[in-house]
PDB file of N, CA and C in Angstrom:
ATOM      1  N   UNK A   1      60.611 -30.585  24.649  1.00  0.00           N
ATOM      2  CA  UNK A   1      61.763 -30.798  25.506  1.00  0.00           C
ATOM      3  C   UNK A   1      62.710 -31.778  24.793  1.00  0.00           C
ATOM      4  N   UNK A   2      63.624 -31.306  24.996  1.00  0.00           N
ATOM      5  CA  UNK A   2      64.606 -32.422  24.129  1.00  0.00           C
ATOM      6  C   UNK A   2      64.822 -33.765  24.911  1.00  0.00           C
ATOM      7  N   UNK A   3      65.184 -34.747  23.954  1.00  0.00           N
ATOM      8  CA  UNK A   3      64.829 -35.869  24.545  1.00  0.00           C
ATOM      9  C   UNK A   3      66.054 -36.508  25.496  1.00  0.00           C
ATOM     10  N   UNK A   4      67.182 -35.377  25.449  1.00  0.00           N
ATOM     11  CA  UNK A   4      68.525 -35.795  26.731  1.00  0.00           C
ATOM     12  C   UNK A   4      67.577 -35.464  27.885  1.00  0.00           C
ATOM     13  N   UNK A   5      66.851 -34.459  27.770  1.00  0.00           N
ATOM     14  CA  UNK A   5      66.832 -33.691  29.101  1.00  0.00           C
ATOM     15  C   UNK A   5      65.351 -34.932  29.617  1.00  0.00           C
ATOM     16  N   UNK A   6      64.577 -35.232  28.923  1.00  0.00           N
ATOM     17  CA  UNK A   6      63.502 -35.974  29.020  1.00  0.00           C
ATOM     18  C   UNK A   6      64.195 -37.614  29.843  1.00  0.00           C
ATOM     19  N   UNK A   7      64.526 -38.105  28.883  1.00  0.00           N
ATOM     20  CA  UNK A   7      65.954 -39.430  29.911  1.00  0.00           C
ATOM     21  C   UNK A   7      66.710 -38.909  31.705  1.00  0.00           C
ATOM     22  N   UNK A   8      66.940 -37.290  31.214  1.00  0.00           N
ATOM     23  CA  UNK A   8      67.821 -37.256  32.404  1.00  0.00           C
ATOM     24  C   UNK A   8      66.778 -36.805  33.742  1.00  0.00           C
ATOM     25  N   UNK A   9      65.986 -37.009  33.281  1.00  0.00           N
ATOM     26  CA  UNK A   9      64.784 -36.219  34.089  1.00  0.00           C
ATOM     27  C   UNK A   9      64.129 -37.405  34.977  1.00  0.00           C
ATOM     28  N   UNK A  10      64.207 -38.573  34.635  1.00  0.00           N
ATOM     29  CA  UNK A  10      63.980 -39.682  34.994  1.00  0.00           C
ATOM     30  C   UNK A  10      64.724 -40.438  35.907  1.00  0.00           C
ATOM     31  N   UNK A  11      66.021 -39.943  35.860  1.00  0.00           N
ATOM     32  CA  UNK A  11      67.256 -40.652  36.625  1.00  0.00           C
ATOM     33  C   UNK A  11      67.184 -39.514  37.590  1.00  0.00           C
ATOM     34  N   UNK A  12      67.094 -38.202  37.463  1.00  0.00           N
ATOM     35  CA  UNK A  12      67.928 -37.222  38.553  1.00  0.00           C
ATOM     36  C   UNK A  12      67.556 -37.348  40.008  1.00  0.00           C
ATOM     37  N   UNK A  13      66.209 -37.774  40.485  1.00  0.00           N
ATOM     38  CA  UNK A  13      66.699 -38.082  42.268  1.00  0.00           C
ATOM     39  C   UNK A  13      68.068 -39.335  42.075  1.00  0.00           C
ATOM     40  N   UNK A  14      67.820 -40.605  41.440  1.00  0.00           N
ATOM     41  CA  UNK A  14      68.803 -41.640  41.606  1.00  0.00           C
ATOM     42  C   UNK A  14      70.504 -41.088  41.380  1.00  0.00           C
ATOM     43  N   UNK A  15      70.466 -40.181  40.695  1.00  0.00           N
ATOM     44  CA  UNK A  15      71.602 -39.459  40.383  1.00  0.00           C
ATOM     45  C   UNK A  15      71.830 -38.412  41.817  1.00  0.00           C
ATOM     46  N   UNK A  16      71.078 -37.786  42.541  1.00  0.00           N
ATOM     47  CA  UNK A  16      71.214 -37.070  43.461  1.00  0.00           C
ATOM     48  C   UNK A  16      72.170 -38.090  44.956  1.00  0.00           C
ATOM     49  N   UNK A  17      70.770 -38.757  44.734  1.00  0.00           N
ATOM     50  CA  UNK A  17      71.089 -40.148  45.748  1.00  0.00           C
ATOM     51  C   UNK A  17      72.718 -40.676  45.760  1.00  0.00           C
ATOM     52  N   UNK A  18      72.822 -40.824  44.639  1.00  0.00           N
ATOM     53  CA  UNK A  18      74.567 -41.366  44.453  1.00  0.00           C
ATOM     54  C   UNK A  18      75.411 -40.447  44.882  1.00  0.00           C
ATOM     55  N   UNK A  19      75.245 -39.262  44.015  1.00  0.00           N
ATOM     56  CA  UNK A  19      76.267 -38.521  44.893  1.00  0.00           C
ATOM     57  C   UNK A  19      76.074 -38.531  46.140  1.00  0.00           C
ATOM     58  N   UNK A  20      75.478 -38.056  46.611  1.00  0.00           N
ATOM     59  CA  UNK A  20      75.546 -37.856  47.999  1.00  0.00           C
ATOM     60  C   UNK A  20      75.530 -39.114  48.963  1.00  0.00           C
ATOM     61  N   UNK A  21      75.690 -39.885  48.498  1.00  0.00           N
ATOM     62  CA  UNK A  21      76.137 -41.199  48.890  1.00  0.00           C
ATOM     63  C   UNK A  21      77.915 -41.152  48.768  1.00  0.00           C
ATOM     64  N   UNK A  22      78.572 -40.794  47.785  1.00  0.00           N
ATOM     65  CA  UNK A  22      79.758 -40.657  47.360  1.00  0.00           C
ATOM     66  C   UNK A  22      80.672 -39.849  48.392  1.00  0.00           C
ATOM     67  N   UNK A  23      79.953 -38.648  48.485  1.00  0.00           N
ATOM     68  CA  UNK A  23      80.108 -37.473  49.547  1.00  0.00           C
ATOM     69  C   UNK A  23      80.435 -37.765  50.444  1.00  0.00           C
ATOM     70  N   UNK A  24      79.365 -39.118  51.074  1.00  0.00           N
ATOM     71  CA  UNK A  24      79.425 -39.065  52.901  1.00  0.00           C
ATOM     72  C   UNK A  24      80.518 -39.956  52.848  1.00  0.00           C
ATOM     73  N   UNK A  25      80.452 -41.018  51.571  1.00  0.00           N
ATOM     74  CA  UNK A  25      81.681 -42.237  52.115  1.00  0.00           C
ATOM     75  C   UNK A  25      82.879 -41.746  51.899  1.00  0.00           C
ATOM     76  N   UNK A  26      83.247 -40.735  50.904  1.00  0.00           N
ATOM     77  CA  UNK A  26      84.529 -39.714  50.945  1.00  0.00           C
ATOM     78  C   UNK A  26      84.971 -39.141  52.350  1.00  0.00           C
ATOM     79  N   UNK A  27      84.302 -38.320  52.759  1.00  0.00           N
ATOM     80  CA  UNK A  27      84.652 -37.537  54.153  1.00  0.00           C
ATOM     81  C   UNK A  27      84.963 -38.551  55.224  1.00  0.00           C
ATOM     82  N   UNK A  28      83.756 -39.786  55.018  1.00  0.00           N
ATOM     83  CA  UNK A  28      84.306 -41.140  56.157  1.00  0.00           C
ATOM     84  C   UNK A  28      85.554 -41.472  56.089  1.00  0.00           C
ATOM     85  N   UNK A  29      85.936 -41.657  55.097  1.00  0.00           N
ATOM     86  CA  UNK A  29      87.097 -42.349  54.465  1.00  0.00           C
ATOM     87  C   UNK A  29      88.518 -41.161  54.909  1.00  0.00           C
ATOM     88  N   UNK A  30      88.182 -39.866  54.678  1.00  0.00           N
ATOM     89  CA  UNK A  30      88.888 -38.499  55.129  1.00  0.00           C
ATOM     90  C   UNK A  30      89.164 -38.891  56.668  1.00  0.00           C
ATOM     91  N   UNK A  31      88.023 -39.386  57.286  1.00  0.00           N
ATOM     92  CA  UNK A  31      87.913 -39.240  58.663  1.00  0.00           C
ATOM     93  C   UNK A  31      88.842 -40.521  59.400  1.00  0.00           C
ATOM     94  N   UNK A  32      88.590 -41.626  58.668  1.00  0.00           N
ATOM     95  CA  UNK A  32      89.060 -43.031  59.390  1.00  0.00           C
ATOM     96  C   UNK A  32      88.903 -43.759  58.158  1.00  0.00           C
ATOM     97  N   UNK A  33      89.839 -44.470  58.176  1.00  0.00           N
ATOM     98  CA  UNK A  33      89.806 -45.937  56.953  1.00  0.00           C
ATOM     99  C   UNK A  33      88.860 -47.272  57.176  1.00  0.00           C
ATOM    100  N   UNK A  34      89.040 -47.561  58.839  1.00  0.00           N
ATOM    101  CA  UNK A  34      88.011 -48.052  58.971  1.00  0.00           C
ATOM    102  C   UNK A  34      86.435 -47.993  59.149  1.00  0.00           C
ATOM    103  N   UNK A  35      85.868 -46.395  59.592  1.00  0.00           N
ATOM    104  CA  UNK A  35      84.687 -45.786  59.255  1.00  0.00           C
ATOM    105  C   UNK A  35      84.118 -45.584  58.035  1.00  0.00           C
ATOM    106  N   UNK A  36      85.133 -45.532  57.138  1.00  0.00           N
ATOM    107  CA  UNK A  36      84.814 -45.252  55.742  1.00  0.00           C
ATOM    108  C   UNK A  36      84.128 -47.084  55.245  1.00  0.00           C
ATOM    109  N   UNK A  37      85.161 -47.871  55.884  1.00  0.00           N
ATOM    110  CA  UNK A  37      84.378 -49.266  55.357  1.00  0.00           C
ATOM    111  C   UNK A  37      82.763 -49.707  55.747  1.00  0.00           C
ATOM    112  N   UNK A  38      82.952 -49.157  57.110  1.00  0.00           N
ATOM    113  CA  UNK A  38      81.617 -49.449  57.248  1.00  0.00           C
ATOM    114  C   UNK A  38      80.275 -48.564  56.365  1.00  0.00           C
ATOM    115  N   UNK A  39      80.934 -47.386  56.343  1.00  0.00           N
ATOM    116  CA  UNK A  39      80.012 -45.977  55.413  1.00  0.00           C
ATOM    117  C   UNK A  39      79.776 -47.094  54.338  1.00  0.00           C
ATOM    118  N   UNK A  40      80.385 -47.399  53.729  1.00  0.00           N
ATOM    119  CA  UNK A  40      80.732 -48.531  52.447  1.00  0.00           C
ATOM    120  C   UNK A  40      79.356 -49.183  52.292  1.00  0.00           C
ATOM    121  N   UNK A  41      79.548 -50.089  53.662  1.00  0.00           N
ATOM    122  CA  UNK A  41      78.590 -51.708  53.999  1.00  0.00           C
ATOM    123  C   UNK A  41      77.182 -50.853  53.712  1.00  0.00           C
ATOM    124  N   UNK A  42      76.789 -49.660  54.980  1.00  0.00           N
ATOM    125  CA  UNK A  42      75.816 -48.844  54.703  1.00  0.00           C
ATOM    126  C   UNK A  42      75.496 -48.741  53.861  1.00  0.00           C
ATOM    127  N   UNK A  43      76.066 -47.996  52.522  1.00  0.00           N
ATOM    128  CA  UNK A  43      75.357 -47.414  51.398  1.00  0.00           C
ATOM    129  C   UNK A  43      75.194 -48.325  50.545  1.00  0.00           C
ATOM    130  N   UNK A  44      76.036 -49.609  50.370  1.00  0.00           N
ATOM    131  CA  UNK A  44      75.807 -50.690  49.548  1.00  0.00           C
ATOM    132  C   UNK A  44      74.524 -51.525  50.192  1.00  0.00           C
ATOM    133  N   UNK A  45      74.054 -51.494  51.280  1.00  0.00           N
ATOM    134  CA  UNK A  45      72.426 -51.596  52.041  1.00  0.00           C
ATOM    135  C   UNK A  45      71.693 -51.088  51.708  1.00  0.00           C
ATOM    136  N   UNK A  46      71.684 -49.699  52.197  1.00  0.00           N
ATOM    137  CA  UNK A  46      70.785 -48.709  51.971  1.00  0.00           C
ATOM    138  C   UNK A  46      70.681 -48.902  49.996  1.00  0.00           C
ATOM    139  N   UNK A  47      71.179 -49.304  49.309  1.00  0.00           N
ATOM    140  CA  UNK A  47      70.808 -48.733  48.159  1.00  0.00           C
ATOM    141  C   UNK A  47      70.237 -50.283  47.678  1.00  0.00           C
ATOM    142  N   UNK A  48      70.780 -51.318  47.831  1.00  0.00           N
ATOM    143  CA  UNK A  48      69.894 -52.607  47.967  1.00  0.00           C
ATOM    144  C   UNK A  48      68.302 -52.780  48.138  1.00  0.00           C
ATOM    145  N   UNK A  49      68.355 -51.933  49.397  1.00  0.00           N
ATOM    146  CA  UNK A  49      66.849 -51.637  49.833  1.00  0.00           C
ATOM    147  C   UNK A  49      66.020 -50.734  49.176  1.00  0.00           C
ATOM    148  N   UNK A  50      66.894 -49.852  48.253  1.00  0.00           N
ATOM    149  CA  UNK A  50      66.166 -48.782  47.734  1.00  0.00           C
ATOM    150  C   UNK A  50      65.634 -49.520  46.645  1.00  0.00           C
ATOM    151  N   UNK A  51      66.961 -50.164  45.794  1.00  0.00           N
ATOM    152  CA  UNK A  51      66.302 -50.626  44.825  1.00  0.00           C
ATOM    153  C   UNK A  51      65.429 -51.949  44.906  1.00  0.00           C
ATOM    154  N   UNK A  52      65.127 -52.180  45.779  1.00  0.00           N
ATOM    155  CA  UNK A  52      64.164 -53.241  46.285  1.00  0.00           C
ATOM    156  C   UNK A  52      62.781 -52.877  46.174  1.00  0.00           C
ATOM    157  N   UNK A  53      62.613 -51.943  46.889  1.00  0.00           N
ATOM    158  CA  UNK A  53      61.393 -50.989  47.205  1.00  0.00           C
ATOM    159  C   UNK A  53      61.185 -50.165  45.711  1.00  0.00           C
ATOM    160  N   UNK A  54      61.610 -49.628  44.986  1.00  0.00           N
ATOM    161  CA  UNK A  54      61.368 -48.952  43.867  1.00  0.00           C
ATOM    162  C   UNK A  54      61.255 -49.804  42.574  1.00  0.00           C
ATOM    163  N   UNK A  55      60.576 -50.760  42.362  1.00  0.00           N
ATOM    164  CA  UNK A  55      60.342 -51.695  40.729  1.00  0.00           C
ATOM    165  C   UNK A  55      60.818 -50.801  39.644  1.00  0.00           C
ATOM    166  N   UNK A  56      61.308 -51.547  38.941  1.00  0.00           N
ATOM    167  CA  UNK A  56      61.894 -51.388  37.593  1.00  0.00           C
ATOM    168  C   UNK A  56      60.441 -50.838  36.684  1.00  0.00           C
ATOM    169  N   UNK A  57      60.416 -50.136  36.132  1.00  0.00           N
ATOM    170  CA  UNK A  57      58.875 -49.364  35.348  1.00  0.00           C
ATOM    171  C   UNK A  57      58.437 -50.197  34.113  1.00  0.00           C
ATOM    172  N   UNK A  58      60.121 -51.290  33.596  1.00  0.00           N
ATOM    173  CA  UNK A  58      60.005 -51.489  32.364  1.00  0.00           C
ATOM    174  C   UNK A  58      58.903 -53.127  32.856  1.00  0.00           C
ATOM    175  N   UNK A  59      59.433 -53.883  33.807  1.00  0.00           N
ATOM    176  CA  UNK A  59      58.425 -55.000  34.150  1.00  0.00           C
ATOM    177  C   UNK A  59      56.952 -55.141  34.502  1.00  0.00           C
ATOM    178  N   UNK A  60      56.484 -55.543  34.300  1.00  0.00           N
ATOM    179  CA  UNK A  60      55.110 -55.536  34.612  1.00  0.00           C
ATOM    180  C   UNK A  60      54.433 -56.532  34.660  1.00  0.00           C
TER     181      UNK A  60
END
């Protein structure tokens, strides 16, 4: 396997995750300026927590 696809293989849920993080705060933002801020607060949480809960592989 080549070794892009081996790297990208490693990131692609976190890569999924973003977009679709991107997605919802777009359409918020489509929807209301101020809904979109809060979509904002949300995903900048939610992804805090993610990366909280998920350790870095390289520490140990």
């Amino acid at each position: 396997m080549p070794i892009i696809l081996r790297i990208l293989a490693l990131f692609v849920e976190d890569l999924f995750v973003f977009v679709g993080f991107v997605f919802i705060v777009k359409a918020t933002f489509m929807w209301s300026e101020t809904a979109g801020i809060y979509s904002i607060g949300i995903v900048l949480i939610l992804v805090g927590l993610l990366l909280s809960r998920k350790p870095s592989s390289k520490r140990r």
